[in-house]
Protein backbone atom coordinates (compact mmCIF):
# COMPACT_ATOMS: atom_id res chain seq x y z
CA UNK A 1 17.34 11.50 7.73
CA UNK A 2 14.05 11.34 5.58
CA UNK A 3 13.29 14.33 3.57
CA UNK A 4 9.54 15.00 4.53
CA UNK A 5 8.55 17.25 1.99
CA UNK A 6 9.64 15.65 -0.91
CA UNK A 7 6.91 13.22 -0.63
CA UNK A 8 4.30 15.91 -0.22
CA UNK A 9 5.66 17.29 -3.46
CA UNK A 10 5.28 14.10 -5.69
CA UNK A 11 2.82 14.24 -8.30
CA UNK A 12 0.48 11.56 -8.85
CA UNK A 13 1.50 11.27 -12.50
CA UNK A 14 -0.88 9.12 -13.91
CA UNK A 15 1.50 8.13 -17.06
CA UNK A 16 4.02 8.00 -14.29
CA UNK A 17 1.90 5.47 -11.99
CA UNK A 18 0.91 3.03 -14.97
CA UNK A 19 4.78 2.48 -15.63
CA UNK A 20 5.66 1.85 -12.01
CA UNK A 21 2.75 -0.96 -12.12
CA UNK A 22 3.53 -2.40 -15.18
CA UNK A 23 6.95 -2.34 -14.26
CA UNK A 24 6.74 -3.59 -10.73
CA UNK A 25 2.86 -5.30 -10.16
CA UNK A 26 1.66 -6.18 -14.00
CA UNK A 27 -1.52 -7.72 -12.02
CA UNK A 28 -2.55 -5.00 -10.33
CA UNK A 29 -2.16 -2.92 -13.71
CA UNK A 30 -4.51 -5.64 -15.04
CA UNK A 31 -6.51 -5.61 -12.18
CA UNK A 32 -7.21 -1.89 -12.63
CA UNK A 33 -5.57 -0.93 -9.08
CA UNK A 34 -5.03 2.99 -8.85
CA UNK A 35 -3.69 5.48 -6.50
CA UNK A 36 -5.80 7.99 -6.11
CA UNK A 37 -4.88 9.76 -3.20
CA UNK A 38 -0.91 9.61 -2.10
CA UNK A 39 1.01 11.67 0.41
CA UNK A 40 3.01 11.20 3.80
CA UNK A 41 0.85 10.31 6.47
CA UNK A 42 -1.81 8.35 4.17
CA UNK A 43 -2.65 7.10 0.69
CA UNK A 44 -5.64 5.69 -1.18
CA UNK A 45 -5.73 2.89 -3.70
CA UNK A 46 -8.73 2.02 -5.34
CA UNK A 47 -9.70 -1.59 -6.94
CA UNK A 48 -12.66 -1.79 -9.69
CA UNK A 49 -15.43 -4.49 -9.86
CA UNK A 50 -15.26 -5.74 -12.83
CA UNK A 51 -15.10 -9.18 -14.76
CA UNK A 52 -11.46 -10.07 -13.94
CA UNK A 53 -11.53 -9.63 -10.37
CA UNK A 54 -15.01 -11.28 -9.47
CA UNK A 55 -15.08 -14.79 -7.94
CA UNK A 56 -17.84 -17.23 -8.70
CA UNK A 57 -19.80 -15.68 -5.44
CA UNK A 58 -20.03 -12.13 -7.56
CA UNK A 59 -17.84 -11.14 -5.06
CA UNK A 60 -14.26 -9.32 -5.40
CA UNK A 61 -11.45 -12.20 -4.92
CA UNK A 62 -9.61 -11.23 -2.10
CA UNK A 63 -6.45 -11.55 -3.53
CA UNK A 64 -7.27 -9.04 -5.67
CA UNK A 65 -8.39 -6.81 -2.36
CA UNK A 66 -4.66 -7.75 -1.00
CA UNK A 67 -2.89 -6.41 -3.57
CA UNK A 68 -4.82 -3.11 -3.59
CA UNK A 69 -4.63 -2.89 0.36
CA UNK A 70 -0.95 -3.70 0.48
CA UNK A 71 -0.42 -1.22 -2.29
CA UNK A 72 -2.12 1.53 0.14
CA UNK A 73 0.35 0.94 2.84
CA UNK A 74 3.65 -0.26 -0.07
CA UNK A 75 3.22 3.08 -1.78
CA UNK A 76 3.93 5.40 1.05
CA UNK A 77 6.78 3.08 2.45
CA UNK A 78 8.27 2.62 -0.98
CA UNK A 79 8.11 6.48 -1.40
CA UNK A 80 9.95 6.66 1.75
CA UNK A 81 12.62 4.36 1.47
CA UNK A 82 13.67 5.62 -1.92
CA UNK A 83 14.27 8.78 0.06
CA UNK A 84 16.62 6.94 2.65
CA UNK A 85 20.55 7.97 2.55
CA UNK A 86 21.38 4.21 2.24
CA UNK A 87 19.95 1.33 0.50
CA UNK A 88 16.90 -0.69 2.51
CA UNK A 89 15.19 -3.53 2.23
CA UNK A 90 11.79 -3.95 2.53
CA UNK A 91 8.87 -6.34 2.85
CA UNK A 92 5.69 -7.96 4.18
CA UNK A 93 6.46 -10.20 6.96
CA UNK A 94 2.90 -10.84 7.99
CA UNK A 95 -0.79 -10.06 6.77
CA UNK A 96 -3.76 -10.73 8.75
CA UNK A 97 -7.27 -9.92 7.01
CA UNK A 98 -11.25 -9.88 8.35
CA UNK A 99 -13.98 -9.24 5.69
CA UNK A 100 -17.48 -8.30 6.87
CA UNK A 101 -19.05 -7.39 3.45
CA UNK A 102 -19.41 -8.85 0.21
CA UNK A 103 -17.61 -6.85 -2.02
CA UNK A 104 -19.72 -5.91 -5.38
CA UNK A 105 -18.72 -2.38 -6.23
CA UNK A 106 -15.39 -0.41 -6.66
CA UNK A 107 -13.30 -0.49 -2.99
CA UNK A 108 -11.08 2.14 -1.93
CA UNK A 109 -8.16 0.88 0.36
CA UNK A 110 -7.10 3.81 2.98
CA UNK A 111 -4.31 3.46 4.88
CA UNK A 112 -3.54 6.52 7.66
CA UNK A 113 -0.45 4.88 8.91
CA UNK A 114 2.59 6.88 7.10
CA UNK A 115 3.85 8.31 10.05
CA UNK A 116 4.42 4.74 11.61
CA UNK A 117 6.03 3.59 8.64
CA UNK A 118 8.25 6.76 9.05
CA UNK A 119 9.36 6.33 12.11
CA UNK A 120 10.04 2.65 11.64
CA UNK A 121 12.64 3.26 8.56
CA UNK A 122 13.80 6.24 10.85
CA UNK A 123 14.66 4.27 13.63
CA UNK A 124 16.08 1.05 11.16
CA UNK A 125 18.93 3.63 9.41
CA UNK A 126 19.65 5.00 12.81
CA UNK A 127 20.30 1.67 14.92
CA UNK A 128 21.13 -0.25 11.66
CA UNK A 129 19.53 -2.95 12.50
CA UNK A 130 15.68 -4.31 11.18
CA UNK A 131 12.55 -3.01 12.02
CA UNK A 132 9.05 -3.92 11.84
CA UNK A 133 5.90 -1.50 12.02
CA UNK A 134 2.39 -2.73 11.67
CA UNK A 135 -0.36 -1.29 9.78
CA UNK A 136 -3.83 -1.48 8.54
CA UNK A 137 -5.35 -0.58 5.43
CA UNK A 138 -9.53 -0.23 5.18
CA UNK A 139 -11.33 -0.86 2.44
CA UNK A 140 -14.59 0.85 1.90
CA UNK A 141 -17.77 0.13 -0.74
CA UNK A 142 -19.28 3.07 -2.47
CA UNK A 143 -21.69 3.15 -0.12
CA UNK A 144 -19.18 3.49 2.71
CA UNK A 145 -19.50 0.82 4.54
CA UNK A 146 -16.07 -1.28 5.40
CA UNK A 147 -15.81 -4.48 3.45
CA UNK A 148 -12.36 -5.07 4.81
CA UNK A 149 -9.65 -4.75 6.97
CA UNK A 150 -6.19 -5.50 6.74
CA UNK A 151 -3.15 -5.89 8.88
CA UNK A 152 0.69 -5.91 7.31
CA UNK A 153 3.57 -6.38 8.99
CA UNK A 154 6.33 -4.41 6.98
CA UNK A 155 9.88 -5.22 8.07
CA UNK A 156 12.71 -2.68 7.05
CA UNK A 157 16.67 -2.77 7.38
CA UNK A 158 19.60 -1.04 5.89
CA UNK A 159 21.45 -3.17 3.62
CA UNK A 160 25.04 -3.83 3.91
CA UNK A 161 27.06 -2.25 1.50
């Protein structure tokens, strides 16, 4: 089974976070994509405006929105699959996206849905076969209004050994 607490207990390293992106997403390290908030059930990611991620509009680019709202969801399942007894694989099968604001200051990406992504690696190791959960990830303007929503499909499954 998952070990819960071990996830609460993970410090949000920032030394430790800059080697996993450069490591792992190099554009989001570019980008200036950080975890700010990280535990469990949720995590926060937040995305700067700034030169390299504006579009001609002066708006964000929404790919660089993506990767910070995917990054809000990846983070907690990534946390939680490292903790798994036996190898899985994960990954996006689906994203779905609505944007009702131009976004023109930093965004922070929340995403509420660990315990779904829990119980969907949960039930993956226990059946063995693949499972998919779907979750969303908001982003917010400094202001606090939402500027976007998105919807990922994460699919996980044991690997064969």
């Amino acid at each position: 089974m998952l070990k819960e607490n071990k996830i609460r207990k993970m410090a949000i390293s920032p030394f430790r976070l800059i080697l996993f992106m450069l490591k792992n997403m190099p554009m989001g390290t570019f980008a200036g994509l950080r975890v700010v908030e990280f535990d469990d059930k949720h995590a926060v990611v937040t995305v700067p405006y700034k030169h390299l991620n504006i579009n001609p509009f002066r708006s964000m680019y929404f790919a660089v929105m993506s990767m910070a709202a995917e990054l809000s969801s990846g983070v907690q399942a990534i946390a939680l699959v490292d903790e798994t007894p036996k190898p899985m694989s994960m990954l996006v099968f689906k994203m779905q996206a609505s944007f009702t604001k131009k976004a023109r200051t930093r965004i922070r990406f929340v995403c509420n849905d660990g315990n779904k992504i829990a119980n969907a690696i949960a039930e993956s190791l226990e059946t063995g076969e693949g499972k998919t959960v779907d979750v969303t990830s908001t982003g917010y303007d400094t202001q606090g209004d939402v500027v976007a929503t998105f919807q990922f499909t994460w699919t996980f499954k044991p690997k064969k050994v």
